[in-house]
ModelCIF file with pLDDT and N, C-alpha, C, O atoms, coordinates in Angstrom:
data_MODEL
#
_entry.id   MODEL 
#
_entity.id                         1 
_entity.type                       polymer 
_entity.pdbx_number_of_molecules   1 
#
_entity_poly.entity_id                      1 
_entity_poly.type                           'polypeptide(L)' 
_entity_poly.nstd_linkage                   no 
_entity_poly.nstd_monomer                   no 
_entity_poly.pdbx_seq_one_letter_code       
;(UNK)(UNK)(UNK)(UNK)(UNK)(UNK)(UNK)(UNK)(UNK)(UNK)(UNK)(UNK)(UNK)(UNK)(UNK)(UNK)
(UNK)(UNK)(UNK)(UNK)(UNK)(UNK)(UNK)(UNK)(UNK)(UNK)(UNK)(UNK)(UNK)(UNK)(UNK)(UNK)
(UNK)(UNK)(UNK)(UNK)
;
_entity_poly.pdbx_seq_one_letter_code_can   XXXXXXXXXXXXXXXXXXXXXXXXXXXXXXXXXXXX 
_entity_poly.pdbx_strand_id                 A 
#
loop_
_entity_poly_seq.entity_id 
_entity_poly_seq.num 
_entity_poly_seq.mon_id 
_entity_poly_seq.hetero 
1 1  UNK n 
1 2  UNK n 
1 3  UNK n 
1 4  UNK n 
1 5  UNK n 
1 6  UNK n 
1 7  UNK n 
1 8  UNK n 
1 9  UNK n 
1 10 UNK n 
1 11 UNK n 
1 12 UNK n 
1 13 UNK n 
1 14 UNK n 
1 15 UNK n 
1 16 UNK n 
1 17 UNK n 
1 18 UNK n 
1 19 UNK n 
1 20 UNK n 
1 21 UNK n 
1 22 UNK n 
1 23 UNK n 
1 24 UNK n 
1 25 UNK n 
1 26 UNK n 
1 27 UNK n 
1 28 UNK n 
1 29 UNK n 
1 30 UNK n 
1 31 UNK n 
1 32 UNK n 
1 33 UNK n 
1 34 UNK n 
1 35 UNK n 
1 36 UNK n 
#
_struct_asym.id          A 
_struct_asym.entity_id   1 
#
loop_
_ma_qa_metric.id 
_ma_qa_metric.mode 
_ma_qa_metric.name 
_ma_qa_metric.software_group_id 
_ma_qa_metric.type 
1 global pLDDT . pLDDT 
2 local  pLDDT . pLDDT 
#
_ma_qa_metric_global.metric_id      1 
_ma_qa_metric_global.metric_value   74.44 
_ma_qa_metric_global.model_id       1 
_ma_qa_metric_global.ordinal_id     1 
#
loop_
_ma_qa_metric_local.label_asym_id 
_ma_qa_metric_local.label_comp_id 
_ma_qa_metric_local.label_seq_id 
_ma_qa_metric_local.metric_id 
_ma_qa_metric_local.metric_value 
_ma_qa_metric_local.model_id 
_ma_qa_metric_local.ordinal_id 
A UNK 1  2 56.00 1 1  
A UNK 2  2 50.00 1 2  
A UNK 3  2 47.00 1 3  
A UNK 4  2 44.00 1 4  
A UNK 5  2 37.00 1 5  
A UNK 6  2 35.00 1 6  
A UNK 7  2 37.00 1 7  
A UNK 8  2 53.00 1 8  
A UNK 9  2 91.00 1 9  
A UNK 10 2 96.00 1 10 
A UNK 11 2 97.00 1 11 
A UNK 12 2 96.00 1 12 
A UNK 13 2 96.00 1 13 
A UNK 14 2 96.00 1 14 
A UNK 15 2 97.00 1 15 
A UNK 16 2 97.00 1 16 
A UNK 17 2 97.00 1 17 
A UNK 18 2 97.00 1 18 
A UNK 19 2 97.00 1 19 
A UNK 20 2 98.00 1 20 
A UNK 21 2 97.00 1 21 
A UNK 22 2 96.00 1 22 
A UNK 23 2 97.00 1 23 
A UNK 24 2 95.00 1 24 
A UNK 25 2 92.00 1 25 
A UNK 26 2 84.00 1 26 
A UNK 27 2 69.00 1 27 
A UNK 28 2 52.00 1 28 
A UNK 29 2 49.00 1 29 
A UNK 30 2 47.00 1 30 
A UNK 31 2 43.00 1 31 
A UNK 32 2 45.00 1 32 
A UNK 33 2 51.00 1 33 
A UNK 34 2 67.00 1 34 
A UNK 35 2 88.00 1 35 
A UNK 36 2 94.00 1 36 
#
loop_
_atom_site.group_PDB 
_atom_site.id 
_atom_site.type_symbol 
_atom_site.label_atom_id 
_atom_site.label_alt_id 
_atom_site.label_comp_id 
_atom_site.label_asym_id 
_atom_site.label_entity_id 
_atom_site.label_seq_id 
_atom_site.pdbx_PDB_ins_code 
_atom_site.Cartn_x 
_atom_site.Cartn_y 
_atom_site.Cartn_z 
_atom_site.occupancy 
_atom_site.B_iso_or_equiv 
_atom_site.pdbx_formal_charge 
_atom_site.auth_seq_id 
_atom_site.auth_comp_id 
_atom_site.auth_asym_id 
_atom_site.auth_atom_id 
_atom_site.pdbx_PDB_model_num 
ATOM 1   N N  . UNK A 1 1  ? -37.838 27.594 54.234 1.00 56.00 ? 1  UNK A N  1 
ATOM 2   C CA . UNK A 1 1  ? -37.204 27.576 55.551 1.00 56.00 ? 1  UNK A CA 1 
ATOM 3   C C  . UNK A 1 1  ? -38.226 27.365 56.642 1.00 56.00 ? 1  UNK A C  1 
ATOM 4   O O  . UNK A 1 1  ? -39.246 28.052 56.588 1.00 56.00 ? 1  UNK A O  1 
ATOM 5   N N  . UNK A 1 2  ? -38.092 26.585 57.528 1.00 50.00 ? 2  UNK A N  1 
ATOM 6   C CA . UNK A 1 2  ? -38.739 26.014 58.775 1.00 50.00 ? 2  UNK A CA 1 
ATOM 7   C C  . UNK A 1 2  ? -39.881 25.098 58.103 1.00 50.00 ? 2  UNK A C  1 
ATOM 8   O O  . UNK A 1 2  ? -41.019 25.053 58.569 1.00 50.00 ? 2  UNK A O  1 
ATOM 9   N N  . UNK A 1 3  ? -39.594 24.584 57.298 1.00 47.00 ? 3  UNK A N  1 
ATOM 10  C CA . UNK A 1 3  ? -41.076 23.446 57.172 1.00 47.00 ? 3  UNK A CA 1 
ATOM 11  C C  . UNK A 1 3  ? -40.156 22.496 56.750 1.00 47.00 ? 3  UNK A C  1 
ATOM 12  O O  . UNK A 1 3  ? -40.522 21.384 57.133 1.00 47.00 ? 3  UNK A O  1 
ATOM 13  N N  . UNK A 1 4  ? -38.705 22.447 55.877 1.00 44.00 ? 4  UNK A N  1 
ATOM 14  C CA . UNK A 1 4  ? -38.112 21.375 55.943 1.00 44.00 ? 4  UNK A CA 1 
ATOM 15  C C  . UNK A 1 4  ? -37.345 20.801 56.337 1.00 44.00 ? 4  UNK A C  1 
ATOM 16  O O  . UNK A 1 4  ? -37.015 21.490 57.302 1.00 44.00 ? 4  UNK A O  1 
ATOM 17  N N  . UNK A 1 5  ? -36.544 19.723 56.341 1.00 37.00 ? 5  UNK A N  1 
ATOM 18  C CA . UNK A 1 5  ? -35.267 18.929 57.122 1.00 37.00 ? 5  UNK A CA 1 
ATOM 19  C C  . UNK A 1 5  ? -35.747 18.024 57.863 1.00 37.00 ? 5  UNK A C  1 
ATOM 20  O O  . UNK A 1 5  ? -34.880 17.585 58.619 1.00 37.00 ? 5  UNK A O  1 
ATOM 21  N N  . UNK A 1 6  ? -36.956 17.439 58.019 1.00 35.00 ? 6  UNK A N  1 
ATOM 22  C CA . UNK A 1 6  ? -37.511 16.495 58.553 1.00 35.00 ? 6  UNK A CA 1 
ATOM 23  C C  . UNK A 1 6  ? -37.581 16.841 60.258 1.00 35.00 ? 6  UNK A C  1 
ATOM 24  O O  . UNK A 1 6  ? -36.720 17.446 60.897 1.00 35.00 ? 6  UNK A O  1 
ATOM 25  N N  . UNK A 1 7  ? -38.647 16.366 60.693 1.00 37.00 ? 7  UNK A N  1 
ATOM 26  C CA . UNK A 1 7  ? -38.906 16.630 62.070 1.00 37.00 ? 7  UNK A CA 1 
ATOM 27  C C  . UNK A 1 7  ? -38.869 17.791 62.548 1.00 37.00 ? 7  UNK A C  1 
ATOM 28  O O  . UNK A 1 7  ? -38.148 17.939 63.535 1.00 37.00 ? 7  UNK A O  1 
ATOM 29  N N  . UNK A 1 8  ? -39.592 18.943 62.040 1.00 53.00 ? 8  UNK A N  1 
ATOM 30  C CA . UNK A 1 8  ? -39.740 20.502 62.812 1.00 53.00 ? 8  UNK A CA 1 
ATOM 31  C C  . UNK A 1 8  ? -38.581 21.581 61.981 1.00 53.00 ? 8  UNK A C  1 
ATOM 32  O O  . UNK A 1 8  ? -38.304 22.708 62.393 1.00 53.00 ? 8  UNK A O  1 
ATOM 33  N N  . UNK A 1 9  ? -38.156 21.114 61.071 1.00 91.00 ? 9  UNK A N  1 
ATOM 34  C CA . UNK A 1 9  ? -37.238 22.113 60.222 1.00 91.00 ? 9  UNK A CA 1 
ATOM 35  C C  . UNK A 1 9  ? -36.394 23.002 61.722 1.00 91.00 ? 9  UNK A C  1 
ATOM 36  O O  . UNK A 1 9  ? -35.593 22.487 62.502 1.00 91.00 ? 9  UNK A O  1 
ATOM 37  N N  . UNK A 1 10 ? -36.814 24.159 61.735 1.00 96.00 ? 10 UNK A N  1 
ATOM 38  C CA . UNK A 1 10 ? -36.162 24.624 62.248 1.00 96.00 ? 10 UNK A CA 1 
ATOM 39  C C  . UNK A 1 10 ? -36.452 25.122 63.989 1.00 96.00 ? 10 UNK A C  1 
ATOM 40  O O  . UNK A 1 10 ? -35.973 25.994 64.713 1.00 96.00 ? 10 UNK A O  1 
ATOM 41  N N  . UNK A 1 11 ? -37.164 24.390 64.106 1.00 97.00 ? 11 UNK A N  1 
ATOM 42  C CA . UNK A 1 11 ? -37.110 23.577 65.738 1.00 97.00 ? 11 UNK A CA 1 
ATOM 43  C C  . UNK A 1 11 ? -37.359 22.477 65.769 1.00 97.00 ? 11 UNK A C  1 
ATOM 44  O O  . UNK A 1 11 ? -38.329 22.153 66.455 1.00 97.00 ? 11 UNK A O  1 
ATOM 45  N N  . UNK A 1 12 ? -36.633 21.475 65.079 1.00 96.00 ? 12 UNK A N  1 
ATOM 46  C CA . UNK A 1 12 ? -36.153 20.340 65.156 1.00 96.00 ? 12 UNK A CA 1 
ATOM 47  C C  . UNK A 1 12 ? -34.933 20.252 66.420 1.00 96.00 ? 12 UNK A C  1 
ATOM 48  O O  . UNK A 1 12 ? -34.235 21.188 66.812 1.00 96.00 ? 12 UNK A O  1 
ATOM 49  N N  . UNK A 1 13 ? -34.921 18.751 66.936 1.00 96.00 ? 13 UNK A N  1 
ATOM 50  C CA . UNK A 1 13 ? -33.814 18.889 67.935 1.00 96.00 ? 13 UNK A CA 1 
ATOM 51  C C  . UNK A 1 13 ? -32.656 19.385 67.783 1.00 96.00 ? 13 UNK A C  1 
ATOM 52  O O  . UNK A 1 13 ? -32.069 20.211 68.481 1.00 96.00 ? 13 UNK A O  1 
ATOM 53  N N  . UNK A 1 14 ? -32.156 18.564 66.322 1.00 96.00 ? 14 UNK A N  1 
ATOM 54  C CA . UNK A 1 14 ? -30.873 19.193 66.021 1.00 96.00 ? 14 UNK A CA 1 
ATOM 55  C C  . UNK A 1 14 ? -30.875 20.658 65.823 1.00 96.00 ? 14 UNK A C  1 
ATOM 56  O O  . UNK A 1 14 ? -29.750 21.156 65.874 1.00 96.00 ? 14 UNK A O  1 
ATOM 57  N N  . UNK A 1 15 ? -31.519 21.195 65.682 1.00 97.00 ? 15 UNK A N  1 
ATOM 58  C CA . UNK A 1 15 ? -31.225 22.868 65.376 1.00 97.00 ? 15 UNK A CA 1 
ATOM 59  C C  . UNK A 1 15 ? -31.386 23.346 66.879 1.00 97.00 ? 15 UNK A C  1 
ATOM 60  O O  . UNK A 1 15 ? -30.881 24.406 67.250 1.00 97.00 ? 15 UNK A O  1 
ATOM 61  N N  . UNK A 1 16 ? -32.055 22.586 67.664 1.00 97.00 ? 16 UNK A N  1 
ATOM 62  C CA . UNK A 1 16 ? -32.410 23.056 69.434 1.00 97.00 ? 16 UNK A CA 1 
ATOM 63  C C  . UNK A 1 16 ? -31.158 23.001 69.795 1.00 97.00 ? 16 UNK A C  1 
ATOM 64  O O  . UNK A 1 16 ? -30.663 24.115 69.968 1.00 97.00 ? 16 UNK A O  1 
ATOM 65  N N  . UNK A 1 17 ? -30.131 21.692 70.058 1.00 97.00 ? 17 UNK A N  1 
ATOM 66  C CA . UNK A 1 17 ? -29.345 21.763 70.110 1.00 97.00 ? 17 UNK A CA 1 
ATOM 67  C C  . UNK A 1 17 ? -28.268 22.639 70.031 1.00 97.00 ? 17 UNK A C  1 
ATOM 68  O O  . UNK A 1 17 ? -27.638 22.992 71.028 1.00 97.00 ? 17 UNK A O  1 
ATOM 69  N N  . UNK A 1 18 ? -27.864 23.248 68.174 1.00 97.00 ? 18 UNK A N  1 
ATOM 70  C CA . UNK A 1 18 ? -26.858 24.232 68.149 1.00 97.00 ? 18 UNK A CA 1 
ATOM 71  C C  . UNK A 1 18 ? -27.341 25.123 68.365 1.00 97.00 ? 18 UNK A C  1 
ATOM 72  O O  . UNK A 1 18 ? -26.548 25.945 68.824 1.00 97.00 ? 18 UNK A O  1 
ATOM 73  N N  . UNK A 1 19 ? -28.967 25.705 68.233 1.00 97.00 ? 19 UNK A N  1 
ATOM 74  C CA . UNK A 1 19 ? -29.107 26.969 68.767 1.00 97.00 ? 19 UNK A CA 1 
ATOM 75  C C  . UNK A 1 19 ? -28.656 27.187 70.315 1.00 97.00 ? 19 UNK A C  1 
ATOM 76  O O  . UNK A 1 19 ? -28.119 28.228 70.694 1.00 97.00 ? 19 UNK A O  1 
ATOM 77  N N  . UNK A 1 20 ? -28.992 25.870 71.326 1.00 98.00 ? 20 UNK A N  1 
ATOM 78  C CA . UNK A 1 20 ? -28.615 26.432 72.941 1.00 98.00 ? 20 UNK A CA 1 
ATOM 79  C C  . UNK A 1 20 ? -27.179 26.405 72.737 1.00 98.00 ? 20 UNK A C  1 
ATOM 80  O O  . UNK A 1 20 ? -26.543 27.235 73.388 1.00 98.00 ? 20 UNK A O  1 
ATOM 81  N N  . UNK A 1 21 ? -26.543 25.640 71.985 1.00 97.00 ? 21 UNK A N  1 
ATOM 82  C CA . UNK A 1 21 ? -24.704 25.674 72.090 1.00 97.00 ? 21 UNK A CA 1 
ATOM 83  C C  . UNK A 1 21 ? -23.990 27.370 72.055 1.00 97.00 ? 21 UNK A C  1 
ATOM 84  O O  . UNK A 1 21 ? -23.151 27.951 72.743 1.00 97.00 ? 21 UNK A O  1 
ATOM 85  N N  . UNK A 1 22 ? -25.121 27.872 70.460 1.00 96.00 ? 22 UNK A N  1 
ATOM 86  C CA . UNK A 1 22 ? -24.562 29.116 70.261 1.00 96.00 ? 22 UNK A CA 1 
ATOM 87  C C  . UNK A 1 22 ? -25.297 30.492 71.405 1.00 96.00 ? 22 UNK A C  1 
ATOM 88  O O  . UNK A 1 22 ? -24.861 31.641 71.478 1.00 96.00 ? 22 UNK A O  1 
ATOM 89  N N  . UNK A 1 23 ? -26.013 30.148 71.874 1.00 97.00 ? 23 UNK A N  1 
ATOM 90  C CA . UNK A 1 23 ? -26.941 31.330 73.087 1.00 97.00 ? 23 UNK A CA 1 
ATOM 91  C C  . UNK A 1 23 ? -25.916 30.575 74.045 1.00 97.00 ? 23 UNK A C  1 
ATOM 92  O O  . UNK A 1 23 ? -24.890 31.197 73.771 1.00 97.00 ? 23 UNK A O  1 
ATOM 93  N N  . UNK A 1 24 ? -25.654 29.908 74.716 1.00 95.00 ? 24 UNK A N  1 
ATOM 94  C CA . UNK A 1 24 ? -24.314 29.340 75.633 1.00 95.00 ? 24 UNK A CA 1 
ATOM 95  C C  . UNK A 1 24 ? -22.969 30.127 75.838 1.00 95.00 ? 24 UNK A C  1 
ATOM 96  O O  . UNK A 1 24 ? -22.422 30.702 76.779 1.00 95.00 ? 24 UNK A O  1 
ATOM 97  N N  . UNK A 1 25 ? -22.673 29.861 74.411 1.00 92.00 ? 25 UNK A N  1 
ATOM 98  C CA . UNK A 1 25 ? -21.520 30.587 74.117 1.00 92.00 ? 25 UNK A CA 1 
ATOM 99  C C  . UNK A 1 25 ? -21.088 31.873 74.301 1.00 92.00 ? 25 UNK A C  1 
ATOM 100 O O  . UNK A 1 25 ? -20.026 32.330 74.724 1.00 92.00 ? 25 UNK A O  1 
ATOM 101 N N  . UNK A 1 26 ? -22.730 32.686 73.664 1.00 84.00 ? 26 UNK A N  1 
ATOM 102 C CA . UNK A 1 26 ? -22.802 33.924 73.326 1.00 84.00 ? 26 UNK A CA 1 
ATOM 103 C C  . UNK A 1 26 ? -22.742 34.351 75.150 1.00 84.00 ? 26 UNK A C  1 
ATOM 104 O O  . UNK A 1 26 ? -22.090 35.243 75.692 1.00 84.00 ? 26 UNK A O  1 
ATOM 105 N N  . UNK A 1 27 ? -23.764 33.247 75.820 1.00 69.00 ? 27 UNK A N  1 
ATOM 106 C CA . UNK A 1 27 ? -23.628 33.952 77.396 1.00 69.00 ? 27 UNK A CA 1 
ATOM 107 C C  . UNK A 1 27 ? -21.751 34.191 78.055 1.00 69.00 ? 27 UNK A C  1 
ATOM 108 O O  . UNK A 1 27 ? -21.293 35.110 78.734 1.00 69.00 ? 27 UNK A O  1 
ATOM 109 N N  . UNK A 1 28 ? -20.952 32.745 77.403 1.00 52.00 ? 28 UNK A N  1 
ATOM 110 C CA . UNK A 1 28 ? -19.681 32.746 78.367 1.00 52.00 ? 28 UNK A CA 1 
ATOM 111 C C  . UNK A 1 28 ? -19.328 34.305 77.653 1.00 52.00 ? 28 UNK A C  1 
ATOM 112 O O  . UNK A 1 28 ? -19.546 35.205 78.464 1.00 52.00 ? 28 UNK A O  1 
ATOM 113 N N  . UNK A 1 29 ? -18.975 34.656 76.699 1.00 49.00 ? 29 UNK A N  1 
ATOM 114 C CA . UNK A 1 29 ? -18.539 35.916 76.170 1.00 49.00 ? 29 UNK A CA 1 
ATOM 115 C C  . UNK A 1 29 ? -19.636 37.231 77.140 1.00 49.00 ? 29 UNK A C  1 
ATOM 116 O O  . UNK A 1 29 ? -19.393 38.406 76.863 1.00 49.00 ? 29 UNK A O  1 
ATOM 117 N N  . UNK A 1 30 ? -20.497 37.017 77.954 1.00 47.00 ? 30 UNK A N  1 
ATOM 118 C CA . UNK A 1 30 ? -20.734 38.456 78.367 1.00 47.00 ? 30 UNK A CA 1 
ATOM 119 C C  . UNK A 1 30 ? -22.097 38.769 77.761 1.00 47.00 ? 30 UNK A C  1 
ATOM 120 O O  . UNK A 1 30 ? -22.831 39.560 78.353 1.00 47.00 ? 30 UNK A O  1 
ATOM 121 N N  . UNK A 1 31 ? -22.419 38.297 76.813 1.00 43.00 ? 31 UNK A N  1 
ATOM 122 C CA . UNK A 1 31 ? -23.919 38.572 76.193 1.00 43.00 ? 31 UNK A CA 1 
ATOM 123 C C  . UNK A 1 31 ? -24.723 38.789 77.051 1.00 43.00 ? 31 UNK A C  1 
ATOM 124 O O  . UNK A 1 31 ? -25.164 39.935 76.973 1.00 43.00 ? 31 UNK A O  1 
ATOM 125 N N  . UNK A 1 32 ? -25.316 37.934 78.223 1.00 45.00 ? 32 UNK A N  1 
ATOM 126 C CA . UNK A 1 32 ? -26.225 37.268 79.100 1.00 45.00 ? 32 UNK A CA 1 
ATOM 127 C C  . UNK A 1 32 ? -25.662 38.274 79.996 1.00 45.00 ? 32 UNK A C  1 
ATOM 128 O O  . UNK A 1 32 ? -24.646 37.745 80.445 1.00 45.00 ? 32 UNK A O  1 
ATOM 129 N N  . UNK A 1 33 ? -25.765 39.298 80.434 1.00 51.00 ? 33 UNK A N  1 
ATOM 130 C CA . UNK A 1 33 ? -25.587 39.953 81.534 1.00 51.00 ? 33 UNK A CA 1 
ATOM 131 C C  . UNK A 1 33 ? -26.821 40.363 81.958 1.00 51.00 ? 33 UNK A C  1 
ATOM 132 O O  . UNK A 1 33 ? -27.797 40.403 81.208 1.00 51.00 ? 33 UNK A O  1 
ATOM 133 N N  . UNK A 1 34 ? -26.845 40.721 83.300 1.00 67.00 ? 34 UNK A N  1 
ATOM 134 C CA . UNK A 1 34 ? -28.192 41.014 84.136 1.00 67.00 ? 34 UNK A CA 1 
ATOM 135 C C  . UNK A 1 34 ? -28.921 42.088 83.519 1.00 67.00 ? 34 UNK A C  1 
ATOM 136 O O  . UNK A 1 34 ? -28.212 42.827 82.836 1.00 67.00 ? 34 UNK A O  1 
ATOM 137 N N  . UNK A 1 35 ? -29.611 42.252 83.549 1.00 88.00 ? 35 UNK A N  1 
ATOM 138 C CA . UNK A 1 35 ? -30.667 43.245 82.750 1.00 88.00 ? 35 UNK A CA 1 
ATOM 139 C C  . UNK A 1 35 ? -31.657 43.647 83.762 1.00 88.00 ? 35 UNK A C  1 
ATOM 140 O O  . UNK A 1 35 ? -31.920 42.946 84.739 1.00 88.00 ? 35 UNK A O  1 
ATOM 141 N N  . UNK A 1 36 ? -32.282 44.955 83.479 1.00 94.00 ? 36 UNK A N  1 
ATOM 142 C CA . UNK A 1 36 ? -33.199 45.456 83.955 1.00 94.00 ? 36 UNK A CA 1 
ATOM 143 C C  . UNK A 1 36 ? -34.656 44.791 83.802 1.00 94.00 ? 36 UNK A C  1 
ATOM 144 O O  . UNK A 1 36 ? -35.637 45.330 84.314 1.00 94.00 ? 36 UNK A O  1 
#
């Protein structure tokens, strides 16, 4: 894990991608609230 799938395994774009989709998401649901 993370050395394969071509181009950065697992910071490759495509994984950049669904990772900001799912931290996005997680913010509209309330996750992302202001913090100390």
């Amino acid at each position: 894990p993370g050395t394969g799938g071509g181009g950065g395994g697992l910071l490759s774009s495509g994984s950049e991608r669904r990772c900001r989709a799912r931290l996005a998401a997680g913010g509209r649901r309330g996750t992302a609230a202001a913090a100390a």
